[in-house]
Structures are given as C-alpha cells and as structure tokens.
Protein backbone atom coordinates (compact mmCIF):
# COMPACT_ATOMS: atom_id res chain seq x y z
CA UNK A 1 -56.75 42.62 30.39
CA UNK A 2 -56.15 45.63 32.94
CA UNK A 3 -54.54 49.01 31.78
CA UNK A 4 -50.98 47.89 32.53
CA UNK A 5 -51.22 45.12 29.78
CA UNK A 6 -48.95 47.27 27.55
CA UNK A 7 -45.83 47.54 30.12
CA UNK A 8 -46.59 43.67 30.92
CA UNK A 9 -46.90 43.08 27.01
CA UNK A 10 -43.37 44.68 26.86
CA UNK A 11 -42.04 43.07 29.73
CA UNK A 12 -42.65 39.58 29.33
CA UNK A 13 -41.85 40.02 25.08
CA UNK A 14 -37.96 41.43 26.85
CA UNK A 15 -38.10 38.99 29.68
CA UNK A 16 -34.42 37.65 29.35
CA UNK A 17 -32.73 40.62 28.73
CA UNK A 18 -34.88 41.82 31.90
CA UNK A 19 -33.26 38.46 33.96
CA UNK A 20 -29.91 39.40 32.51
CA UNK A 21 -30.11 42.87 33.93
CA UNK A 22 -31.15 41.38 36.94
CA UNK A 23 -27.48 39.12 37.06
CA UNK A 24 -25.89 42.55 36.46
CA UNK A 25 -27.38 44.71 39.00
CA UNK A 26 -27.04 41.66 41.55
CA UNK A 27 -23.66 41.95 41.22
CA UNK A 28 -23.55 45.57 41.14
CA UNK A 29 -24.77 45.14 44.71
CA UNK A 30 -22.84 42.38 45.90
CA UNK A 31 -19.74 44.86 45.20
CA UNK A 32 -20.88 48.13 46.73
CA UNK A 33 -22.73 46.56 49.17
CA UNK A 34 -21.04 43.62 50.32
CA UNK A 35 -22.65 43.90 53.73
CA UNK A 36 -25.94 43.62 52.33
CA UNK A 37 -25.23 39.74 51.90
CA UNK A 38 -26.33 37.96 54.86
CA UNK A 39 -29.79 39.67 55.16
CA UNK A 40 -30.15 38.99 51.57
CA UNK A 41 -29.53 35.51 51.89
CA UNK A 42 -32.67 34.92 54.13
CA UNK A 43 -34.88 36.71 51.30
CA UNK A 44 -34.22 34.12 48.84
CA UNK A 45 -36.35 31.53 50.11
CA UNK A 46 -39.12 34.11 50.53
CA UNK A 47 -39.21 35.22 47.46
CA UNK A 48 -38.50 32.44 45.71
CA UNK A 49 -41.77 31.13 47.62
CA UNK A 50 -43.68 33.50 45.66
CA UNK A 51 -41.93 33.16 42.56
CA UNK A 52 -43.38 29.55 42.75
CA UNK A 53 -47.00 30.60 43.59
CA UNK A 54 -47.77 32.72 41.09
CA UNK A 55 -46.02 30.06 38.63
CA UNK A 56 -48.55 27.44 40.04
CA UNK A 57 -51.21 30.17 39.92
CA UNK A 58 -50.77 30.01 36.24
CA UNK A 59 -51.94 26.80 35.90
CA UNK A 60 -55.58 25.48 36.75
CA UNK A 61 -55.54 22.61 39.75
CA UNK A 62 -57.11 20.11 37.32
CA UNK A 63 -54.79 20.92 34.43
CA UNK A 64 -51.71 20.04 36.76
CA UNK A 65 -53.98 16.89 38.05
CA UNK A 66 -54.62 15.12 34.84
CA UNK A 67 -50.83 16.30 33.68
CA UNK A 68 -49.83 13.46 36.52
CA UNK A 69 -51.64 10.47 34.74
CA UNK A 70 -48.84 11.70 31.59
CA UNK A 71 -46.64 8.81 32.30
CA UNK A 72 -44.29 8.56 28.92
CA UNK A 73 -43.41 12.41 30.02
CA UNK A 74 -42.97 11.65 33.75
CA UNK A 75 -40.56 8.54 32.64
CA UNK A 76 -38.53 10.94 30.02
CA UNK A 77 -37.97 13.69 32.84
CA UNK A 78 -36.89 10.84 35.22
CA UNK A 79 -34.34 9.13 32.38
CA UNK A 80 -33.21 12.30 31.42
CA UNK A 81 -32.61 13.94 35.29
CA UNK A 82 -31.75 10.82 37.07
CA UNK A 83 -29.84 8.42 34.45
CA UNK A 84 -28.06 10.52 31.64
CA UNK A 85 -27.26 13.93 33.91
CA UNK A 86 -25.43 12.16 35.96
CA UNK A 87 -23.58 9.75 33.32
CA UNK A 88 -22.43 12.86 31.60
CA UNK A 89 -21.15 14.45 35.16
CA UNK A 90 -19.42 11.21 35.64
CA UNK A 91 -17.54 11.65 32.35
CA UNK A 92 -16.47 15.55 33.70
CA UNK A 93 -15.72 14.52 36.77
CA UNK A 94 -12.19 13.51 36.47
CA UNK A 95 -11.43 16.65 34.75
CA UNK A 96 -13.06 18.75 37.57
CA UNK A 97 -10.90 21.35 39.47
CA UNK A 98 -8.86 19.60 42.24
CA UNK A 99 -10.69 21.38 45.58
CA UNK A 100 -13.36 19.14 47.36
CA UNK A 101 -14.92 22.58 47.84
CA UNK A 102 -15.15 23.21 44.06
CA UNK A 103 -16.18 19.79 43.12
CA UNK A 104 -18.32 19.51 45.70
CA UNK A 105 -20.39 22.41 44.63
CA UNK A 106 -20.51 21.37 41.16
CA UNK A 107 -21.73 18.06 42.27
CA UNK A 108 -24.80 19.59 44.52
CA UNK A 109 -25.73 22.16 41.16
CA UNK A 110 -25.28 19.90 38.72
CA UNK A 111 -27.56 16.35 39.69
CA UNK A 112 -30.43 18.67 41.40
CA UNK A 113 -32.81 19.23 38.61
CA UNK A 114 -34.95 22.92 38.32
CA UNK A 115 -37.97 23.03 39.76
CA UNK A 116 -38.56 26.63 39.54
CA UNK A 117 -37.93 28.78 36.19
CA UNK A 118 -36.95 25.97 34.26
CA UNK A 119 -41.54 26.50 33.54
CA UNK A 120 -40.44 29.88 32.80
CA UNK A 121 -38.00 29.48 30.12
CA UNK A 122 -39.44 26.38 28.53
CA UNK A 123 -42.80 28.22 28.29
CA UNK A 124 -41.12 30.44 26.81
CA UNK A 125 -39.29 28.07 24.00
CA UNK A 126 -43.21 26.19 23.55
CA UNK A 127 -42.43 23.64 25.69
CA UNK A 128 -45.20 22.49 28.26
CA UNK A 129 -45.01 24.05 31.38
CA UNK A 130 -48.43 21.67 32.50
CA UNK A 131 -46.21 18.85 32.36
CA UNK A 132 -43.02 20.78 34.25
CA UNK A 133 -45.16 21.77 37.04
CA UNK A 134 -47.01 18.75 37.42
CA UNK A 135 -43.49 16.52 37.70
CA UNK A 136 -41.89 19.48 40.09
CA UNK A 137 -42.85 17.02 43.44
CA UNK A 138 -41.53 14.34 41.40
CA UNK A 139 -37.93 15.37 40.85
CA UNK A 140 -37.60 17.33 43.98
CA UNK A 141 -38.64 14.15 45.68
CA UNK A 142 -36.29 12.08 44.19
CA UNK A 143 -33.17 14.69 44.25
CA UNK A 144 -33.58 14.38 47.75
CA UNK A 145 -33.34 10.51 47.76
CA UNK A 146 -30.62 10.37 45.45
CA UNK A 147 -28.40 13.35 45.57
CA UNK A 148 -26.48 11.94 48.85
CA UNK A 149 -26.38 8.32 47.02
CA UNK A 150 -24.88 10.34 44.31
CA UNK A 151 -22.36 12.14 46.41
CA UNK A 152 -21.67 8.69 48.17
CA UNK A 153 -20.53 7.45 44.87
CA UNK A 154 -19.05 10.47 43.72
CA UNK A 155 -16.65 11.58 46.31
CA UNK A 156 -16.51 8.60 49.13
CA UNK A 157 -18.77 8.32 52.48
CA UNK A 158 -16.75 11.43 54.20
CA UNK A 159 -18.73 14.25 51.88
CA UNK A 160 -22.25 12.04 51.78
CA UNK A 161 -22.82 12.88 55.11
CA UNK A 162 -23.03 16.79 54.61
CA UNK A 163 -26.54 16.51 52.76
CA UNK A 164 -28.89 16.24 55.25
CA UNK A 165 -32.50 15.58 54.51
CA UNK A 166 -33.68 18.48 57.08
CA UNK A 167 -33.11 21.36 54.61
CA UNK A 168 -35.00 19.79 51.34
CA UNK A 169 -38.03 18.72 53.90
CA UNK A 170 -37.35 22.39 54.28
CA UNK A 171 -37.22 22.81 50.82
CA UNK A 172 -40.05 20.85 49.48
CA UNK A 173 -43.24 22.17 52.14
CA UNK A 174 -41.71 26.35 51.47
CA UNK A 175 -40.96 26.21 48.13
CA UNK A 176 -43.61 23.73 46.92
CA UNK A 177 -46.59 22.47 49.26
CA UNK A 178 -47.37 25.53 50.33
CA UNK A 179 -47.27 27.88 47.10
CA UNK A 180 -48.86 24.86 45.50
CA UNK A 181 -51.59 24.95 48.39
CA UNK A 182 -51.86 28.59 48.45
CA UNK A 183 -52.14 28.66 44.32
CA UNK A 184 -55.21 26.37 44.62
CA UNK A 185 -56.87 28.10 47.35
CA UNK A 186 -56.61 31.75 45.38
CA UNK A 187 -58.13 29.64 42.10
CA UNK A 188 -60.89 28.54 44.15
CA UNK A 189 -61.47 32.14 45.22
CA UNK A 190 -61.46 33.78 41.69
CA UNK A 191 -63.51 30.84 40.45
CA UNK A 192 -66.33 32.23 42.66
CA UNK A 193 -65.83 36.11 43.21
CA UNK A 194 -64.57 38.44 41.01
CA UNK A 195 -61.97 39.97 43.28
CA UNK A 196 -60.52 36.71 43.38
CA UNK A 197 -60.02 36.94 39.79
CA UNK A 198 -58.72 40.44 40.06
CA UNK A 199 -56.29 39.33 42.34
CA UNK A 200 -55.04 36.26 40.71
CA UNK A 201 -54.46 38.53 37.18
CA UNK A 202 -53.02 40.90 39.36
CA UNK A 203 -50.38 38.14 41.01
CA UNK A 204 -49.80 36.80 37.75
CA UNK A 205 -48.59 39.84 36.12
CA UNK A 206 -45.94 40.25 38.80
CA UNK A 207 -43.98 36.51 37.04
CA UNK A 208 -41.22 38.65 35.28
CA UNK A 209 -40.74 41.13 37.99
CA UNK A 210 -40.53 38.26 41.03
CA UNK A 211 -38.24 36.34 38.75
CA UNK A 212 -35.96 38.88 38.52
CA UNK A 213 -36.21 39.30 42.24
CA UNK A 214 -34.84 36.51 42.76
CA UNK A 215 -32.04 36.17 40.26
CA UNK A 216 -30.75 39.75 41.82
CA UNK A 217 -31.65 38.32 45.66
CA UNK A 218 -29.25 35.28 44.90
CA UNK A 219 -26.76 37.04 43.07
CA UNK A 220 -26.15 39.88 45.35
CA UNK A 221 -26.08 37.83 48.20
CA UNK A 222 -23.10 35.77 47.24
CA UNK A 223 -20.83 37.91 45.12
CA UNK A 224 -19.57 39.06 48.28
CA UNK A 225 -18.12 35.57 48.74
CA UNK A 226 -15.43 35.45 45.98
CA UNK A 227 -12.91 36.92 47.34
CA UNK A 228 -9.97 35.19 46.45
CA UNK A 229 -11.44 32.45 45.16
CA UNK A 230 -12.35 33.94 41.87
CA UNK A 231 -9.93 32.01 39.92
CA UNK A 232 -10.94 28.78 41.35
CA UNK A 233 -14.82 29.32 40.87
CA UNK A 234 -13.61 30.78 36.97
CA UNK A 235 -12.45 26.98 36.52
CA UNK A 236 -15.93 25.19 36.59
CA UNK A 237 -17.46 27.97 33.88
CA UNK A 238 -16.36 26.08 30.73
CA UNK A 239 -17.71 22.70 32.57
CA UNK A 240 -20.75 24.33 33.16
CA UNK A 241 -21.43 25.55 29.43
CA UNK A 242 -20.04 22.01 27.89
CA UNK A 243 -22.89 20.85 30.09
CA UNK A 244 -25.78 22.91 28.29
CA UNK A 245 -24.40 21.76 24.96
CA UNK A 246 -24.22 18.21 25.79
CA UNK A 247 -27.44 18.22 27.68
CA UNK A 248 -29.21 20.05 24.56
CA UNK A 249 -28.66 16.97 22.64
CA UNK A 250 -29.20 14.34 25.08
CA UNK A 251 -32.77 15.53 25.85
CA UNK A 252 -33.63 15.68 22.34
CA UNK A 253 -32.73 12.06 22.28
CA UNK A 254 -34.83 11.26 25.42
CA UNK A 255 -38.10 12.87 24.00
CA UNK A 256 -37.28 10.77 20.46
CA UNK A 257 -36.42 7.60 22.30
CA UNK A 258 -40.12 8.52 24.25
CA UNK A 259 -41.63 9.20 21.53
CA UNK A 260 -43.08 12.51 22.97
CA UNK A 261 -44.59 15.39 20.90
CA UNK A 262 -42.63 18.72 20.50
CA UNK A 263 -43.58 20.95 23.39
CA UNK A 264 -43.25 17.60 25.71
CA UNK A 265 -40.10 17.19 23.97
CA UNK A 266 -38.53 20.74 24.55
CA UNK A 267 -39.93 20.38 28.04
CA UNK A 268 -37.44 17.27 28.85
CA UNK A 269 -34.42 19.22 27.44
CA UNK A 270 -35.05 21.92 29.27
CA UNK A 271 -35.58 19.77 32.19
CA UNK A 272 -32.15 17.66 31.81
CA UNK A 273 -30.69 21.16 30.74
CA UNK A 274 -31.66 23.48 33.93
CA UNK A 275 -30.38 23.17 37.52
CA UNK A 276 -31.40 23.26 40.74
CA UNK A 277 -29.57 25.87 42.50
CA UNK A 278 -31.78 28.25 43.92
CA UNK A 279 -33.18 24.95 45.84
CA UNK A 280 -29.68 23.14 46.73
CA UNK A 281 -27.94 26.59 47.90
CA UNK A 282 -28.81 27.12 51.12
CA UNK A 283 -27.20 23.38 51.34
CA UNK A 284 -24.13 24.80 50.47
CA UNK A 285 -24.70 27.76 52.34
CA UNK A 286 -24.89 24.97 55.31
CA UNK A 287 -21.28 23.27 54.85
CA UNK A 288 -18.47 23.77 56.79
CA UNK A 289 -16.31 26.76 56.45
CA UNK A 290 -13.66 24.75 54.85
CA UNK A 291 -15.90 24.33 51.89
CA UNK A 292 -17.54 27.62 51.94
CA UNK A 293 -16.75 27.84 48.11
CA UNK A 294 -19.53 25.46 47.34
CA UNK A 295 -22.11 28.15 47.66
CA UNK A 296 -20.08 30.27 44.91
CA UNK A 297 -19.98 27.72 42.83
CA UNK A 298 -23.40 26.66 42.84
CA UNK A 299 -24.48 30.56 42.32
CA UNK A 300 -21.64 30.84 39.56
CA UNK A 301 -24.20 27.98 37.55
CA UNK A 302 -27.11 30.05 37.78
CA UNK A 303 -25.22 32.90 35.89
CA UNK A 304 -23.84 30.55 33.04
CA UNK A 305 -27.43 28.64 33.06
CA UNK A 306 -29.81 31.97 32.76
CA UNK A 307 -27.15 33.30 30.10
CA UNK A 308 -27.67 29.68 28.42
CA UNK A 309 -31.13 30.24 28.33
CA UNK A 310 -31.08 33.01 26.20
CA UNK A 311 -29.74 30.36 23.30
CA UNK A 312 -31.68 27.79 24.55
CA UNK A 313 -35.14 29.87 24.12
CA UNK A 314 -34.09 30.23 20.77
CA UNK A 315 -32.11 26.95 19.42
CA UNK A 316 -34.62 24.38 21.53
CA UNK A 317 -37.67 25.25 19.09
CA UNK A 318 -35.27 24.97 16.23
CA UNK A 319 -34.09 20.96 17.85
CA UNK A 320 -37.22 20.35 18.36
CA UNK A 321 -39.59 21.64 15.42
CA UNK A 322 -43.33 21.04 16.10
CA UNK A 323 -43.43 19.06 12.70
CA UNK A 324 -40.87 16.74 13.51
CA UNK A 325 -42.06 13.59 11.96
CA UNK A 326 -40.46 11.83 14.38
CA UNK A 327 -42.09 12.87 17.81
CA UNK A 328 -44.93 10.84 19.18
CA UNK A 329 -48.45 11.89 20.55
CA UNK A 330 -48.99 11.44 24.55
C-alpha cells in the first residue's frame, strides 16, 4: 500500500460520518452561496461519472462477467426493485401530499433503483458489491422501460409524458458505458505495466473523497431551490423514512424467499432500500416550471436515504447474519 494508507485507513473506517459532513457543508453552500447553484448543477453528472469509474475500477472485468451468469440474485434484485417497491409506494400513495409537483417527485425517487453508492454502502454492511455492479445495466435498463409505465398508472397519461427516454440514454452511456469502458481499459493497463497499477491504486483511493463530492455537488446545488416550499418538501420526510423501514424487511424476505446467502442477501435489501436520485434528477431538473419542486424533492430523499444508511450499515448485518440457517448458496 502507498504512504497515504493511514489517512485512507482512517477515511474509509469514518466514511459516513465523512458523507454526512458532506450533506452539511452542501447545504452550508447552497445558503451562502445560492448563486453557485446552476454551475453546480452541470458538475453532478461529471463527477458522478467518476464516482462510477473508480467504483467499477474496484472490481476485476471477469469478476463482474461471471457475476452476470448469478441468476437467483439477478431475479431477487428484479422482484425486489420492480414488484414489491412499487406495491409498497402504491400503499403511500394515497396518503402523499396533495401537489402533483410533490408527488410527482416522490414518484421519480422512489421506483428508480441506485445504481451508484448503493455498492458503497452495502460493501460496507458485507453485502456483495460483485453482484450490485454486475446488475447496475440491468435495473437502469429496466427503470427506464418502466418508470413512465409506472407514472402512467400512477398519476394518469398527462404526467407520463414528462419522462422522456433522451435523458436516461443520457444517463446510461455517461454514467455507466463509459466509466464501465474506461474501468476496463485502465485494468488492462495495470495488468501489464506497473504505472497502470500505480494509477488504478491511486484512483481507487480517491472512492470516499469523490463520493462526498458528489453528495455536496447535489446538495448545494438545490438547496437554493426551497424557498418557500420548505414546508411542502418537509411533508414527504416521514414517507421517505417509513420507506427504509418497510423496505428493510421486505428485502430480507426476497433474499429468504431466493434462497440467497448473506452478503447476496444484504445486497437485495440494500438494493430495494436505496434510490436512484442522483440518476433521475436532472429529470426533474427537466420539468416544467410549474413542477419545479420535483427536483427538491427528489434531492430531499438523498438526505433522508444517506442518513438511513448510517442504520442500515449497521442493522442490515444484524437482519441478515452470515449464519442464518436459512439463506441458500448461489
């Protein structure tokens, strides 16, 4: 390991409190710097970009290749994402705040599954982060086929319309094929020169940092938005955190009913737990003025979700013991 090891040691050992401190000083900035917002908002792809690299990086090509052939995994993330996620959001629904605006954020957060630090904070809870980055295509592919359907049957053929497939094409070849690409190209490099393999430990030391890039990037970006709709976003919070306690449960019973081991296991809750709103904002960000209090919303998850984490990191292990006689072998 290089010299820096130690701060990196620290670092990663303090990682949530270091994404927590991020959500502060995000909104710190989005306060006394409110004009700082819009230029913000076109880093967040950017660096969410790199975010994902050096989270593919992690992971060797083949390792993510034969993690595809896991099909009982694959099925559980799909059940879990794509059947009970949006039950349960049926059951809130009625009990949503009135706006369109409001409910039409929480609709766009809340049925787009992670595909970024949801690896992050399930590595960091044992869960296997192979099999998360391996199904990342997967779910991003299919939030894109089904979130309008979704919407359609959500809130009537007016609102369906607004999700256009343009900005997760978008989505899918910045955030995905091309860190992907780029990952494999740099583990090709160190495989056959050793400054490759000084520069792929050096990228992957910078996971911690980048992710709390990001966090700040988003948060900073949109605080600026509230305005006067602070009680209205304030509404969806306790929606938000019933959701992580339901969703705790329910993926625990999806890796049973699969029969999957326990870090496959604490993978899927963490997969039906975490949302997709680094991904789905700019498609708020995209809406009409009249429901410019989408975006809030959506960003408003991300501060409940990476406050969630913290428990989750700790209680998920605990749900999902590795000598649970009860979980299955892949």
């Amino acid at each position: 390991m290089p010299q820096s090891s130690g701060p990196i040691d620290v670092m990663e050992r303090h990682q949530v409190a270091v994404y927590i401190g991020a959500l502060a000083a995000g909104g710190l900035v989005g306060r006394v710097a409110p004009g700082a917002g819009p230029g913000l908002e076109h880093a967040i792809n950017p660096v969410l970009a790199v975010l994902l690299y050096v989270t593919f990086l992690q992971v060797p090509a083949a390792e993510l290749l034969r993690s595809l052939r896991a099909g009982r995994f694959l099925a559980a993330a799909l059940v879990v994402n794509f059947v009970v996620v949006p039950l349960l959001v049926a059951a809130m629904f009625p009990f949503l705040p009135a706006g369109q605006a409001v409910r039409l954020g929480v609709l766009l957060v809340l049925l787009a599954p992670c595909v970024d630090y949801v690896i992050v904070f399930s590595g960091l809870a044992g869960g296997s982060s192979r099999r998360l980055l391996a199904a990342t295509p997967l779910l991003l592919l299919a939030q894109m086929i089904l979130l309008p359907v979704f919407l359609l049957l959500f809130m009537g053929s007016g609102l369906a319309d607004v999700v256009e497939p343009g900005p997760f094409l978008d989505a899918f070849l910045i955030l995905i094929v091309i860190p992907l690409a780029l990952a494999w190209l740099t583990q090709a490099w160190a495989a056959r020169r050793a400054a490759g393999r000084k520069a792929a430990d050096a990228m992957g030391a910078t996971m911690v940092p980048l992710m709390a890039a990001t966090l700040l990037t988003v948060v900073a970006s949109q605080v600026p938005k509230l305005g006067d709709s602070l009680a209205d976003v304030g509404r969806v919070v306790p929606f938000y955190v019933l959701f992580l306690l339901v969703m705790a449960f329910m993926g625990r019973a999806v890796a049973r009913l699969f029969r999957l081991d326990a870090p496959d296991g604490r993978a899927v809750v963490f997969t039906g737990a975490t949302r997709n709103s680094l991904v789905v904002l700019p498609l708020a960000l995209a809406l009409p003025d009249s429901l410019a209090v989408a975006a809030v919303v959506v960003v408003t998850q991300t501060l409940v979700e990476v406050i969630g984490m913290v428990v989750y990191v700790r209680a998920v292990p605990r749900l999902l013991p590795a000598h649970d006689a009860r979980a299955g072998q892949e």
